[in-house]
N, C-alpha and C. Protein backbone atom coordinates (compact mmCIF):
# COMPACT_ATOMS: atom_id res chain seq x y z
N UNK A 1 0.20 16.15 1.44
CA UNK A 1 0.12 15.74 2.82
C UNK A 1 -1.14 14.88 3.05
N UNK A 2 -2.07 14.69 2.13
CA UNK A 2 -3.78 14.40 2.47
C UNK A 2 -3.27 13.08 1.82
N UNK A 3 -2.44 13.09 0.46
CA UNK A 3 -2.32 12.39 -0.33
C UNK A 3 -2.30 10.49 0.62
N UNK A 4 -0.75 11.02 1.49
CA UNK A 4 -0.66 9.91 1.92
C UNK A 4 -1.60 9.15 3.05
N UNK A 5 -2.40 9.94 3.83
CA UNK A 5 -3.52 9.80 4.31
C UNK A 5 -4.21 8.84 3.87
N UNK A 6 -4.86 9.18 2.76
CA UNK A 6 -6.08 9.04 1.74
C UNK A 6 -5.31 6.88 1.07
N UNK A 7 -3.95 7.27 0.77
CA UNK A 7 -3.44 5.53 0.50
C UNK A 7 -3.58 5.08 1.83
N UNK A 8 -3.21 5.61 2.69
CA UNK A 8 -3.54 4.73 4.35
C UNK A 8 -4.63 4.08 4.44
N UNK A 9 -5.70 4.97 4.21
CA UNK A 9 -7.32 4.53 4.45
C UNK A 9 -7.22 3.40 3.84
N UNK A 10 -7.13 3.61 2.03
CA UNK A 10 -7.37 2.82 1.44
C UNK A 10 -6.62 1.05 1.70
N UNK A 11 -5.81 1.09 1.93
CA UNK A 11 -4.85 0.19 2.49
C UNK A 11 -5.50 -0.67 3.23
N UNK A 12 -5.95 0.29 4.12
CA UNK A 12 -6.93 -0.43 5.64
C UNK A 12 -8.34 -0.81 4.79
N UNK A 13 -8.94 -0.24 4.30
CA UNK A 13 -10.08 -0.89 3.82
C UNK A 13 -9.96 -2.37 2.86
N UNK A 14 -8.38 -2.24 2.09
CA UNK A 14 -8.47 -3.43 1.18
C UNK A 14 -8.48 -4.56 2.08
N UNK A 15 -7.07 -4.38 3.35
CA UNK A 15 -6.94 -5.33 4.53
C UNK A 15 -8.35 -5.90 5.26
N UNK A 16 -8.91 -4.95 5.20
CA UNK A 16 -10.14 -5.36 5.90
C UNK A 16 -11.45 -6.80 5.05
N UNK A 17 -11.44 -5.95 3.79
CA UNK A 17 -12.09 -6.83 3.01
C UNK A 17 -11.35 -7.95 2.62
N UNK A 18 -9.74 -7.89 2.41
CA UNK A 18 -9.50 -9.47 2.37
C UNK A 18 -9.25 -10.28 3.95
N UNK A 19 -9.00 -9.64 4.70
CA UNK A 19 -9.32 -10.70 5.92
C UNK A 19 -10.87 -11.23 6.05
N UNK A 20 -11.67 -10.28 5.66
CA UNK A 20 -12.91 -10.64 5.38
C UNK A 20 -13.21 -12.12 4.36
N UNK A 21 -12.41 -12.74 4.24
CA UNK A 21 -12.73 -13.61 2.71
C UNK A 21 -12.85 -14.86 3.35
N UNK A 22 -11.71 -14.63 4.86
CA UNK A 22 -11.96 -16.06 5.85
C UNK A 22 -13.28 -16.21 5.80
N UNK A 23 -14.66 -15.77 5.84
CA UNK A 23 -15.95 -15.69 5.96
C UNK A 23 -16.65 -16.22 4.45
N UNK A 24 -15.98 -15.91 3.63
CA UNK A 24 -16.83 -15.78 2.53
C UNK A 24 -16.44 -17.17 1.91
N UNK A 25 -17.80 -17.76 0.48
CA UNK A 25 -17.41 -18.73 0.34
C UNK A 25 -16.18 -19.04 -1.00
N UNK A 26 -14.93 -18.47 -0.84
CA UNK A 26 -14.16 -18.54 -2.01
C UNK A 26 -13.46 -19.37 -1.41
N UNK A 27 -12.86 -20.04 -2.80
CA UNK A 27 -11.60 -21.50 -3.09
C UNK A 27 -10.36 -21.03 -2.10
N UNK A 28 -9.94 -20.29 -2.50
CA UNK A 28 -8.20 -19.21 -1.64
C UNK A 28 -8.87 -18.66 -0.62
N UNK A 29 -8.78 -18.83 0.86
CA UNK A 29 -8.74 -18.24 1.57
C UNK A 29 -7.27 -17.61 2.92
N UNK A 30 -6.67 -18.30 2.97
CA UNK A 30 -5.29 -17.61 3.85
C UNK A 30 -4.49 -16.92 3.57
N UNK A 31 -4.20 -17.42 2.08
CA UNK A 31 -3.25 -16.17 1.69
C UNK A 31 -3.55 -14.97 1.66
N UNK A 32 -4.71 -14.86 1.00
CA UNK A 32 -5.60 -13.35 1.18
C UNK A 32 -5.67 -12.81 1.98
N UNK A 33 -5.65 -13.59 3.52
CA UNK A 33 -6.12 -13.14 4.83
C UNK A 33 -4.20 -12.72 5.06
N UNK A 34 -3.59 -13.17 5.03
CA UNK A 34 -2.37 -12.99 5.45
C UNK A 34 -2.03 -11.81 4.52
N UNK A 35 -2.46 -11.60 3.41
CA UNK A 35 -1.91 -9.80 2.89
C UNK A 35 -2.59 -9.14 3.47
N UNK A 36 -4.24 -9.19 3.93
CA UNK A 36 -4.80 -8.61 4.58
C UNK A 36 -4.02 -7.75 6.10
N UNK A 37 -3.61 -8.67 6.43
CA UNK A 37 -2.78 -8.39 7.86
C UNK A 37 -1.86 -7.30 7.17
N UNK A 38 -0.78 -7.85 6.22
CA UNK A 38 0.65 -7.08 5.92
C UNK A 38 -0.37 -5.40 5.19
N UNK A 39 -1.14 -5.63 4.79
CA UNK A 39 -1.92 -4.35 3.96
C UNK A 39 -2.41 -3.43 5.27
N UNK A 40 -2.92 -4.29 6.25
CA UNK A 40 -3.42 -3.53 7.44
C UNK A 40 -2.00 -2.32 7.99
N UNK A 41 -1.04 -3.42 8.76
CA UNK A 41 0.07 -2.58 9.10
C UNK A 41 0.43 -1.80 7.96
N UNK A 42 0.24 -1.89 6.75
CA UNK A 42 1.19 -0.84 5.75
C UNK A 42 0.02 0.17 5.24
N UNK A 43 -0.65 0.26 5.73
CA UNK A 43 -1.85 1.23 6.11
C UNK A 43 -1.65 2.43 6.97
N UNK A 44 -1.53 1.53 8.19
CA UNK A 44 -0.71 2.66 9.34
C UNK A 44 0.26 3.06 9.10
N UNK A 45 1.21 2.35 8.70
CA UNK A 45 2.33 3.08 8.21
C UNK A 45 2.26 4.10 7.55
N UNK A 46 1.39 4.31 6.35
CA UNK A 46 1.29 4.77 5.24
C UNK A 46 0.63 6.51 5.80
N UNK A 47 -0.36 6.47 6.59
CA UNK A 47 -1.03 7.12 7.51
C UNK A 47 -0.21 8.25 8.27
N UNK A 48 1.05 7.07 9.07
CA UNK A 48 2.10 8.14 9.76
C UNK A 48 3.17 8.13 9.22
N UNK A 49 3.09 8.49 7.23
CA UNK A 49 4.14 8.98 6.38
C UNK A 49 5.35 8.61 6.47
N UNK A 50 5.45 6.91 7.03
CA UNK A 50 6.55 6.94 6.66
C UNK A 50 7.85 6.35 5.09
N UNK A 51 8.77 6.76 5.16
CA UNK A 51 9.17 6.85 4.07
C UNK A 51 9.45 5.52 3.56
N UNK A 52 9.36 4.50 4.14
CA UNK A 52 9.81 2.71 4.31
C UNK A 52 8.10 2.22 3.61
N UNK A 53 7.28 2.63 3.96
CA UNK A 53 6.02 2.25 3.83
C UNK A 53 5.32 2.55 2.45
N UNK A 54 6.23 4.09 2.10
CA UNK A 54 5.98 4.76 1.02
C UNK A 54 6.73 3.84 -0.29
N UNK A 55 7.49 3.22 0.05
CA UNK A 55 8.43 2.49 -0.94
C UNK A 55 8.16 1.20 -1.05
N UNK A 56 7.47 0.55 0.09
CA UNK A 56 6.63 -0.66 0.48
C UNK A 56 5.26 -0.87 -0.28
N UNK A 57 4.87 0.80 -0.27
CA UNK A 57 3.42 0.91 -1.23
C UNK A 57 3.32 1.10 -2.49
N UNK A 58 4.75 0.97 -3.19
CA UNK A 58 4.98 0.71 -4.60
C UNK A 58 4.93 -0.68 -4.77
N UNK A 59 5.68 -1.88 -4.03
CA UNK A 59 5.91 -3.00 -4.25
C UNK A 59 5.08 -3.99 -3.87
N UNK A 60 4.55 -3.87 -2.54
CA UNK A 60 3.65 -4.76 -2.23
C UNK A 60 1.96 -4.86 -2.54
N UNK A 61 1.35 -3.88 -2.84
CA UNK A 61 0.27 -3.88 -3.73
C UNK A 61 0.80 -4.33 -5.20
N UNK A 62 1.41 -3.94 -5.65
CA UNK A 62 1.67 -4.17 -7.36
C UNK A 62 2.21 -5.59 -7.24
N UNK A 63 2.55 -6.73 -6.82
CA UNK A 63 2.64 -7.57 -6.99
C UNK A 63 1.55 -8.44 -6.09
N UNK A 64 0.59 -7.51 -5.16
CA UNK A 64 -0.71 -8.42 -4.71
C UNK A 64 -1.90 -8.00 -5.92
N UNK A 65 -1.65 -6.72 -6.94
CA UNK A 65 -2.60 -7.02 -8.03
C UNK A 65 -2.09 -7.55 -9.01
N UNK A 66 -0.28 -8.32 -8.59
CA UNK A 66 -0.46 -9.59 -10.23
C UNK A 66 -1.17 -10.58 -9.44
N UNK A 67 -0.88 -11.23 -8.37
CA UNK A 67 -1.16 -12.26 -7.72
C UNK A 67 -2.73 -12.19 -7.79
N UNK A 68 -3.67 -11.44 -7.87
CA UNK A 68 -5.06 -10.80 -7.66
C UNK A 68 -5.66 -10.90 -9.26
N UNK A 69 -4.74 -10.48 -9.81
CA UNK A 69 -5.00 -10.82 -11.60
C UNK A 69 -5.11 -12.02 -11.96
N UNK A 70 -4.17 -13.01 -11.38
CA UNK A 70 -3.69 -14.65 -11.74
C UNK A 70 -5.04 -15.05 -11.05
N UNK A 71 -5.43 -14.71 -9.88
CA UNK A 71 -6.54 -15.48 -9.28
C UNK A 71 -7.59 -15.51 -9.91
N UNK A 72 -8.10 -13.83 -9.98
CA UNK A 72 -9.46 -13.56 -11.18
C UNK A 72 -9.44 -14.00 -12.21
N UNK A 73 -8.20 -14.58 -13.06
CA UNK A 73 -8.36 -15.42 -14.44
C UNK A 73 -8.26 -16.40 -14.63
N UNK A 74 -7.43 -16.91 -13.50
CA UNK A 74 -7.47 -18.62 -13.77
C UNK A 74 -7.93 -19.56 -12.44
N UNK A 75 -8.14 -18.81 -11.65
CA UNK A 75 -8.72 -19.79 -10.56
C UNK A 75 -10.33 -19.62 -9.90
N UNK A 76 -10.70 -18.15 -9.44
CA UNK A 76 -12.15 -18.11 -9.63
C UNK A 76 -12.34 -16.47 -9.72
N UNK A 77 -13.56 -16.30 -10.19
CA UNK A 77 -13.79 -15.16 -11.08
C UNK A 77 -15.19 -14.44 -10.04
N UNK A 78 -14.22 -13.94 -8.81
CA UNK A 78 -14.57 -13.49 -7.37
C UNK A 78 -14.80 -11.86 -7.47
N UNK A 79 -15.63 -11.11 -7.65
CA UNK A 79 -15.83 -9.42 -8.05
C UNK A 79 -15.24 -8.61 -7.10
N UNK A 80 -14.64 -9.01 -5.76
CA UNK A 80 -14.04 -9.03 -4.50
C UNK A 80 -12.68 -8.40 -5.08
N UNK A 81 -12.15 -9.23 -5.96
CA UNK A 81 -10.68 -9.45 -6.59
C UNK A 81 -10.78 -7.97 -6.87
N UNK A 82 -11.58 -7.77 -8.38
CA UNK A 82 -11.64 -6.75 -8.90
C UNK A 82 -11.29 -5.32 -8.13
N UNK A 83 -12.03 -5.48 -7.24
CA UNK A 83 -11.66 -3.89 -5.88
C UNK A 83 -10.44 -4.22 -5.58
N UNK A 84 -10.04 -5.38 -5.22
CA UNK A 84 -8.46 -5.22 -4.66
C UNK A 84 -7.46 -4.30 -5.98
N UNK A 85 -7.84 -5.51 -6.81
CA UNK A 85 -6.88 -4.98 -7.88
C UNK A 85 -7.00 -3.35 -8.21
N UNK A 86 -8.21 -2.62 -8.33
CA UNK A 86 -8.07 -1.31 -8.20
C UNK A 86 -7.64 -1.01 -6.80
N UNK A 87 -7.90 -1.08 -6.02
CA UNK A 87 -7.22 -0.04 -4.91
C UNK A 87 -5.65 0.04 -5.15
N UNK A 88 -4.71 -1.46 -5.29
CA UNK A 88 -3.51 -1.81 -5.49
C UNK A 88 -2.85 -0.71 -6.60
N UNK A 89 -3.56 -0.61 -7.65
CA UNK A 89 -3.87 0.54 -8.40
C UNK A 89 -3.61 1.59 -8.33
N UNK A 90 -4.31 2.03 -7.33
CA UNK A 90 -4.51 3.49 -6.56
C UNK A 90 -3.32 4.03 -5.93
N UNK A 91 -2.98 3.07 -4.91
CA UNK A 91 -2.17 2.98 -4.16
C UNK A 91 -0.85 3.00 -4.65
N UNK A 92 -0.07 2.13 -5.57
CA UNK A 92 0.55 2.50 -6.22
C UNK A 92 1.31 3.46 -6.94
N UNK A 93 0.05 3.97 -8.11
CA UNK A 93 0.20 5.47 -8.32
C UNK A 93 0.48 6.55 -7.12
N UNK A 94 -0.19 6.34 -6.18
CA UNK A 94 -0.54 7.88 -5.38
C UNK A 94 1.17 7.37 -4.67
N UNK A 95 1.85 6.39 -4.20
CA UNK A 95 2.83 6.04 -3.67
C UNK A 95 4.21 6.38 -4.59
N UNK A 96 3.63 6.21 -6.00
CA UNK A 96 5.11 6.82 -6.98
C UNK A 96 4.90 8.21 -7.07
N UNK A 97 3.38 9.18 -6.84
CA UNK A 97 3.57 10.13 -7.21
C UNK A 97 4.41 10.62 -5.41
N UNK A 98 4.18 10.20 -4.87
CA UNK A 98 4.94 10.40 -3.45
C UNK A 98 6.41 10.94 -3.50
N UNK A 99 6.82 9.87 -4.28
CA UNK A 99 8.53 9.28 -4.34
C UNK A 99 9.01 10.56 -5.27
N UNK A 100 7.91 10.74 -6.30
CA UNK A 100 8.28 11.82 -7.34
C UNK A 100 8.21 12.90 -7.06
N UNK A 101 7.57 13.71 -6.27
CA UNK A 101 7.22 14.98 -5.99
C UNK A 101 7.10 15.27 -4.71
C-alpha cells in the first residue's frame, strides 16, 4: 500500500526536475519538459492507486529511460539524465512488482 505511494512521490520529483531543465543550460529542452508534465499527472495517479497508471508506470518511464539513455550517450553527457534514468528504474520495478503481487 506505501509501495505505490512512495512511485507517486518519485514520479513527481522526476517531473519536477525535468520541467526544471527549461531553466538550465542543456541542448534538449521541451521534450523533457513535456514528460515532465505527463510524469507529473502519472504521479498523482500513481499516488491515488490507480490501476491505468500502474500499467502506465511500466511503460512510460521505461521508454523515457531509453530515450534518457540515447540522450546521455550521444547527445550531451547531462548528470541530470543519470537520476532520471534511475528513478525510471525504480519506478518500473516497484510498478511490475505491483502488477505481480
Amino acid at each position: 500500500m506505501l509501495l505505490h505511494i512512495t512511485l507517486g512521490i518519485l514520479m513527481i520529483i522526476s517531473a519536477v526536475t525535468h520541467i526544471s531543465q527549461l531553466f538550465l543550460k542543456v541542448k534538449r529542452k521541451i521534450l523533457p519538459s513535456i514528460a515532465g508534465i505527463i510524469y507529473f499527472l502519472l504521479g498523482i495517479f500513481l499516488i491515488l492507486n490507480s490501476k491505468t497508471a500502474i500499467i502506465l508506470g511500466i511503460f512510460l518511464p521505461f521508454l523515457g529511460g531509453l530515450g534518457g539513455s540515447y540522450r546521455y550517450l550521444k547527445v550531451e553527457r547531462v548528470k541530470l539524465i543519470i537520476f532520471h534514468i534511475f528513478i525510471d528504474i525504480l519506478v518500473v520495478a516497484g510498478c511490475v512488482y505491483l502488477i505481480l503481487f
